[in-house]
Protein backbone atom coordinates (compact mmCIF):
# COMPACT_ATOMS: atom_id res chain seq x y z
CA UNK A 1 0.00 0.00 0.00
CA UNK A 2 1.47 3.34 -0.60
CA UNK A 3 1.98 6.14 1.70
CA UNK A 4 0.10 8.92 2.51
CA UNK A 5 2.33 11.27 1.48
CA UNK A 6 3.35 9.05 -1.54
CA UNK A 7 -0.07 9.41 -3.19
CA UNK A 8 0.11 14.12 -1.80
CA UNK A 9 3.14 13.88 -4.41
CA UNK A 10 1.05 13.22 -7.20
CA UNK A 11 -1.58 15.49 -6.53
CA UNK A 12 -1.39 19.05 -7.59
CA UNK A 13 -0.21 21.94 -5.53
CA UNK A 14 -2.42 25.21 -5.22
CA UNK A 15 -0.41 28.18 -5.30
CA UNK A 16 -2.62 31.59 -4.63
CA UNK A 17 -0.75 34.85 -5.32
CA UNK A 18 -1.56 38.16 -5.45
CA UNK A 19 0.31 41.81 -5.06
CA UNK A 20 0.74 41.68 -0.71
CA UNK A 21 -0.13 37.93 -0.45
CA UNK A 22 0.77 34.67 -1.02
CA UNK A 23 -0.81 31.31 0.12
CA UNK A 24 -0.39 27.25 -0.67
CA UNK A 25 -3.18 24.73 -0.29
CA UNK A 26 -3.62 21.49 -1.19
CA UNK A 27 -6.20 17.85 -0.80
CA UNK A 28 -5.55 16.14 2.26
CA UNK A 29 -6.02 12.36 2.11
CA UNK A 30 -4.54 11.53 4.84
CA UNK A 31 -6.77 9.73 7.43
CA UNK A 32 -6.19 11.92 10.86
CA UNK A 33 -6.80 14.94 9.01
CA UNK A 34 -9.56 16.87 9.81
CA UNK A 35 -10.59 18.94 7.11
CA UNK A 36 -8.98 17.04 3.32
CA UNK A 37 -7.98 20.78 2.40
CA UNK A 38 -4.83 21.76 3.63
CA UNK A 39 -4.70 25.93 3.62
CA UNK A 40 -1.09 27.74 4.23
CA UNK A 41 -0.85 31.59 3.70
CA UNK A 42 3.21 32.51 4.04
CA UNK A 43 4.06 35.86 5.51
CA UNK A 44 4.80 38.17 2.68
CA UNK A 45 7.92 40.75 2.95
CA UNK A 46 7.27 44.30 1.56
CA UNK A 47 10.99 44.64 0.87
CA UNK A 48 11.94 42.51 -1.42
CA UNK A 49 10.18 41.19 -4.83
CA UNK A 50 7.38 38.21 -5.36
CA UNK A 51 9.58 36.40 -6.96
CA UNK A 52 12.08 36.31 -3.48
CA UNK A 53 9.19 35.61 -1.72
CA UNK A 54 7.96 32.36 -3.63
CA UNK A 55 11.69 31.44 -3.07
CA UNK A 56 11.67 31.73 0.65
CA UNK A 57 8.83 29.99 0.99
CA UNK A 58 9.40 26.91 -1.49
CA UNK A 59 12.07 26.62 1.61
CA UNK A 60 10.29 27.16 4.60
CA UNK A 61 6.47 26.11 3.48
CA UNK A 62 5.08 22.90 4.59
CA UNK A 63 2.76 21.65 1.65
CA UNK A 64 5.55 22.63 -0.92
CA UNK A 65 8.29 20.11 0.95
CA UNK A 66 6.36 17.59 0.43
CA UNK A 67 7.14 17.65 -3.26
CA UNK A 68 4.50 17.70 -5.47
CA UNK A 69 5.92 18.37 -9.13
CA UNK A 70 2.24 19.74 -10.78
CA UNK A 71 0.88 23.22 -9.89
CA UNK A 72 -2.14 25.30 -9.95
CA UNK A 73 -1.46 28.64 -9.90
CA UNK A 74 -3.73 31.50 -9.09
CA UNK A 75 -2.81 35.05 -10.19
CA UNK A 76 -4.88 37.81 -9.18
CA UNK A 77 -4.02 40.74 -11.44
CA UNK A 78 -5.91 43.25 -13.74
CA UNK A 79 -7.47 41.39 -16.65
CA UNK A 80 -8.50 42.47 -19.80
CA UNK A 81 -11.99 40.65 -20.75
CA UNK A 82 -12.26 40.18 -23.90
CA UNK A 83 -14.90 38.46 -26.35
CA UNK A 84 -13.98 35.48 -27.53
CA UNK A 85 -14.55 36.49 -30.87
CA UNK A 86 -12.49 39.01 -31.03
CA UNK A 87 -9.46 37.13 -28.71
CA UNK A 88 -5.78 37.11 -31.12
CA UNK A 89 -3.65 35.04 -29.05
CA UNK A 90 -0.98 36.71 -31.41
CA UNK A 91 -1.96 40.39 -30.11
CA UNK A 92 -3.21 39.79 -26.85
CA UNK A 93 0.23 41.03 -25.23
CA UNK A 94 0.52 43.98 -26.97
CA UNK A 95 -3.34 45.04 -26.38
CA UNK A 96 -3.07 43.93 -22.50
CA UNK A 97 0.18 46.50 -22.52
CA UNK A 98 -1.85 48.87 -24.00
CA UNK A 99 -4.58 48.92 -21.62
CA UNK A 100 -2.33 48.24 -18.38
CA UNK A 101 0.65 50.53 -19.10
CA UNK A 102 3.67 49.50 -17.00
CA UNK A 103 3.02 45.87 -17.53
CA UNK A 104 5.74 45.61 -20.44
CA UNK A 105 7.92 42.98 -18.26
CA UNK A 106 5.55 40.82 -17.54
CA UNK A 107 4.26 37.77 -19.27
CA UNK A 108 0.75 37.76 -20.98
CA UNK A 109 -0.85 34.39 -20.48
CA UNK A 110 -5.19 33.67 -21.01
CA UNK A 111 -7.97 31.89 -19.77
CA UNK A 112 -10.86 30.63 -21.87
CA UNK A 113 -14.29 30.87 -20.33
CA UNK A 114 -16.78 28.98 -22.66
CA UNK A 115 -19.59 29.42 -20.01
CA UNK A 116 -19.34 33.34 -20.74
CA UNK A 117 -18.44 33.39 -24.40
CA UNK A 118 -14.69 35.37 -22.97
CA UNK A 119 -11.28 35.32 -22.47
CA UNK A 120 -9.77 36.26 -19.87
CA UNK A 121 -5.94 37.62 -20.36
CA UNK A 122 -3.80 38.74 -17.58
CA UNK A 123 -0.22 39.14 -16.65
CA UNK A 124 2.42 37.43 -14.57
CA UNK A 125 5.77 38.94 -13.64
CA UNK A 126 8.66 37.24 -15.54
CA UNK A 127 10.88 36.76 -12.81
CA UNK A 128 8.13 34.93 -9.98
CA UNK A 129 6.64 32.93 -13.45
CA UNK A 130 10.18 31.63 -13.84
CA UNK A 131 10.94 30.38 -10.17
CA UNK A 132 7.20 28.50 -10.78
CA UNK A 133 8.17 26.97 -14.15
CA UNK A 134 11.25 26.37 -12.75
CA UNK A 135 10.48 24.26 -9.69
CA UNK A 136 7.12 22.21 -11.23
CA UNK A 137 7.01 20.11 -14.21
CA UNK A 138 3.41 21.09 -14.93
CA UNK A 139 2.47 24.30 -14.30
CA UNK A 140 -1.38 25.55 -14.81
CA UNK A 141 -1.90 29.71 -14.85
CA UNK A 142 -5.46 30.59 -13.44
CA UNK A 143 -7.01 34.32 -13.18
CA UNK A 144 -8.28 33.94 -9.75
CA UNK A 145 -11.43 34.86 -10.57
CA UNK A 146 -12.08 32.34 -13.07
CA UNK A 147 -13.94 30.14 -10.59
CA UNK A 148 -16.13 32.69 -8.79
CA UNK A 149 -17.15 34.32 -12.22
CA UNK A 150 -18.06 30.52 -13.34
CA UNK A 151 -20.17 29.52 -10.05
CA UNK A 152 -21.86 33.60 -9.79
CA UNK A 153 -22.82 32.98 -13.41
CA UNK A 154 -24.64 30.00 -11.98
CA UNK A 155 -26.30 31.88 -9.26
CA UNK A 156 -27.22 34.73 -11.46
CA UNK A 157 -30.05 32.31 -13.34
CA UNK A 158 -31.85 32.30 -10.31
CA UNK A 159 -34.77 34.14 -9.97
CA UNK A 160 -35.78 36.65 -12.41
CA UNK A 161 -34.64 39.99 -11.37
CA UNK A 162 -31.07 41.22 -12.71
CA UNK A 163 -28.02 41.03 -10.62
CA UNK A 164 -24.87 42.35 -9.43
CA UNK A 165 -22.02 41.09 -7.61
CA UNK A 166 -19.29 42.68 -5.39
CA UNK A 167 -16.18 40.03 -4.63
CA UNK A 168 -13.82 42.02 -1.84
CA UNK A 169 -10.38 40.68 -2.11
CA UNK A 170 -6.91 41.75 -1.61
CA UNK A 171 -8.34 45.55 -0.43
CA UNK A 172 -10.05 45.47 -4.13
CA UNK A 173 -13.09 44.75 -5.16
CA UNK A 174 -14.63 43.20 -8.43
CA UNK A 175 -17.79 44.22 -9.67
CA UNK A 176 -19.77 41.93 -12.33
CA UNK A 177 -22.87 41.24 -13.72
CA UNK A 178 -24.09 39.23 -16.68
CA UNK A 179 -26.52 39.18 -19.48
CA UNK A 180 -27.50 35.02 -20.36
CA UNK A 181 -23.87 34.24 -21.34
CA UNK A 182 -21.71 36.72 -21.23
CA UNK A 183 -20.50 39.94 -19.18
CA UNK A 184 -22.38 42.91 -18.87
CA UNK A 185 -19.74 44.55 -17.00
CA UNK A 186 -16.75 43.41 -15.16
CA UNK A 187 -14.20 46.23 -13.49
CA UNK A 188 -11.48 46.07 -10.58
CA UNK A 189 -11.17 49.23 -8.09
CA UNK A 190 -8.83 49.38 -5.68
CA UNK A 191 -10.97 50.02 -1.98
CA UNK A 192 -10.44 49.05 1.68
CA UNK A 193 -12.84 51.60 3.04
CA UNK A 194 -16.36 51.25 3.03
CA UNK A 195 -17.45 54.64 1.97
CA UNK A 196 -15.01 53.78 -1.33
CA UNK A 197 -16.78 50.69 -1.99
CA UNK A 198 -20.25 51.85 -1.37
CA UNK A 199 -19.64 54.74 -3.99
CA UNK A 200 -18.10 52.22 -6.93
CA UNK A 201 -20.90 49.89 -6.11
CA UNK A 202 -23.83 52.68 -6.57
CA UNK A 203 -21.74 54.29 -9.74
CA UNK A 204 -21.94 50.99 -11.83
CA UNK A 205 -25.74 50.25 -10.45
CA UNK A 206 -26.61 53.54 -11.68
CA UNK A 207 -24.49 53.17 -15.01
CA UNK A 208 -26.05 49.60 -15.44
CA UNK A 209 -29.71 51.41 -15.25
CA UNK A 210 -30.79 48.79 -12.17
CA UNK A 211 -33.94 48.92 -10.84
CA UNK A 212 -33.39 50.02 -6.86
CA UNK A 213 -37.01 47.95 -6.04
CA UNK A 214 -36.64 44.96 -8.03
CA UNK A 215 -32.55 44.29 -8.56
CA UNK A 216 -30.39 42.47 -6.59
CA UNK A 217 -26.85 43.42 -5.40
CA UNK A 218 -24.85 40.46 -3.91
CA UNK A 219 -21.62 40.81 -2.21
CA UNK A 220 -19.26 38.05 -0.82
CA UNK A 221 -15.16 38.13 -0.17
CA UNK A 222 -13.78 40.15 2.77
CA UNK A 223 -16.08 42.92 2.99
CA UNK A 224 -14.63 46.29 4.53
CA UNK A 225 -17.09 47.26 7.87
CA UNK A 226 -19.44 44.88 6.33
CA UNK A 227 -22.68 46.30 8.63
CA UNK A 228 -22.13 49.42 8.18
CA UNK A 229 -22.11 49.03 4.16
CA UNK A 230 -24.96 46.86 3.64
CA UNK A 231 -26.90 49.17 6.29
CA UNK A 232 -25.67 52.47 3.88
CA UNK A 233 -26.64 50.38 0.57
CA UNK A 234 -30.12 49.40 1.76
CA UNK A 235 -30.54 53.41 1.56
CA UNK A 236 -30.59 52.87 -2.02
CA UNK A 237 -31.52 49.70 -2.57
CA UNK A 238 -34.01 47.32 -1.79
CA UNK A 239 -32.66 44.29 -2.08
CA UNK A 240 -28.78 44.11 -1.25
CA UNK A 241 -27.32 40.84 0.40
CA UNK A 242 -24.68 39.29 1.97
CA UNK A 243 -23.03 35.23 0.41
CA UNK A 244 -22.81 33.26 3.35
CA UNK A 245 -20.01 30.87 1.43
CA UNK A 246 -20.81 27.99 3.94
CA UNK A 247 -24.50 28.08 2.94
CA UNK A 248 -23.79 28.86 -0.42
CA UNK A 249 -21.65 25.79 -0.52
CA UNK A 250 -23.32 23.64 1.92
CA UNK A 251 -20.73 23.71 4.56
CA UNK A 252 -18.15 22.39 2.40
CA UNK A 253 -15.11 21.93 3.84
CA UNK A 254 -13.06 24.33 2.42
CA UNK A 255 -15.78 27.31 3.72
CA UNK A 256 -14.59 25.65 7.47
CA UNK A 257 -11.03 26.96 6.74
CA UNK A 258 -10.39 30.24 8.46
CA UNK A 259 -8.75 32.87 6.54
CA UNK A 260 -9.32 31.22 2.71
CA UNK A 261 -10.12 33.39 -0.17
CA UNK A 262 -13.68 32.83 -1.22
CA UNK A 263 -11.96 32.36 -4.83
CA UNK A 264 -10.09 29.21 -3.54
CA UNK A 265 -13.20 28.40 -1.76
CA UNK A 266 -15.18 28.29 -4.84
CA UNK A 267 -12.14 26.35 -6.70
CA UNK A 268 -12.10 23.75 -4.51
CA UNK A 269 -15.53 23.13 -4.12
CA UNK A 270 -16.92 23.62 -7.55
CA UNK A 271 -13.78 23.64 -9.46
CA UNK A 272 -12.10 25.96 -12.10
């Protein structure tokens, strides 16, 4: 019979990265665990680059010693939605440059999203890409919001009324909606203050045309004074609520692990 950690070498290694943070999970099959997700967030230093970082912790992390050679890696940077139709893998680095200017160093990679008729193309810096290619034999790039677009998509057939989401991350926030099968709007804006977040939330429902009686607004993530925004947004509109990812999800186990990104929650538990 093989070991434990025999079979944990096989499996692939989650890898979540974003500008201040930078976190390793993985399945757990061993029997005297108590959750089968294993969820390690490594202490990021402001002085020194991503890339150094990674390094440090490929030393001192423990789901990366146990030596899993496939990754899954989850980059949480600006992306540039584009139609599928018009997607040109051959000018997709030159038009991300062009939109995010100061990106020239960094490698352009894409995700298709079939559900949404999209692709979704964002950047990785050269340096931190290399130390990843470097130490894994198979490497998968994810837009960390690939899975929480996929599974809100989901949610947003239900009912009839129109709907808009706010995902707090990362002292950002993503706001999306969707038409059927495909974006009606999807923007980034930096915010960790509620009064910030309440005023990008109201300036796309108002630039979407939503209906303050009949739409919904749903936010999830780590929401900024979360009271005392849904109390403000409930000024302007009727029906504003709050994901509670362990109902959403059914008390899943990865909503049981303190301190995990609702986009690694929604990975793990619905998948990519």
């Amino acid at each position: 019979m093989e070991e434990a950690g025999t079979n944990r070498t096989r499996q692939r290694l989650t890898i979540r990265i974003s500008r201040n943070s930078l976190s390793f999970a993985a399945i757990d099959t061993s029997a005297e665990a108590e959750n089968p997700i294993s969820f390690e967030p490594c202490a990021v230093k402001n002085g020194i680059s991503m890339a150094a970082n990674l390094r440090e912790a490929f030393k001192g992390a423990e789901l990366p010693a146990i030596g899993m050679t496939k990754a899954r890696v989850l980059v949480d940077a600006p992306v540039l939605m584009t139609p599928v139709e018009l997607f040109d893998e051959h000018t997709m680095a030159m038009t991300y440059h062009h939109a995010y200017p100061h990106t020239e160093q960094e490698a352009v990679l894409y995700n298709v999203l079939p559900d949404l008729n999209a692709v979704a193309v964002f950047a990785i810096n050269r340096d931190l890409k290399m130390v990843i290619d470097d130490h894994f034999d198979d490497v998968q790039f994810i837009a960390a919001l690939t899975p929480v677009w996929r599974h809100l998509h989901q949610r947003s057939f239900t009912g009839q009324r129109n709907k808009l989401f706010g995902y707090f991350h990362d002292q950002k926030v993503d706001i999306f909606a969707f038409r059927q099968n495909r974006f009606k709007f999807c923007n980034q804006f930096d915010t960790n203050h509620a009064h910030d977040a309440l005023y990008f939330l109201l300036y796309v429902w108002k630039q979407l045309m939503l209906d303050p009686r009949q739409d919904e607004m749903h936010l999830v993530g780590d929401i900024p004074d979360r009271e005392q925004l849904t109390e403000e947004l409930k000024k302007y509109i009727q029906k504003a609520y709050v994901i509670n990812p362990s109902a959403d999800f059914n008390r899943a186990p990865a909503t049981q692990i303190n301190g995990m990104p609702y986009d690694l929650m929604t990975l793990f538990t619905k998948g990519r």
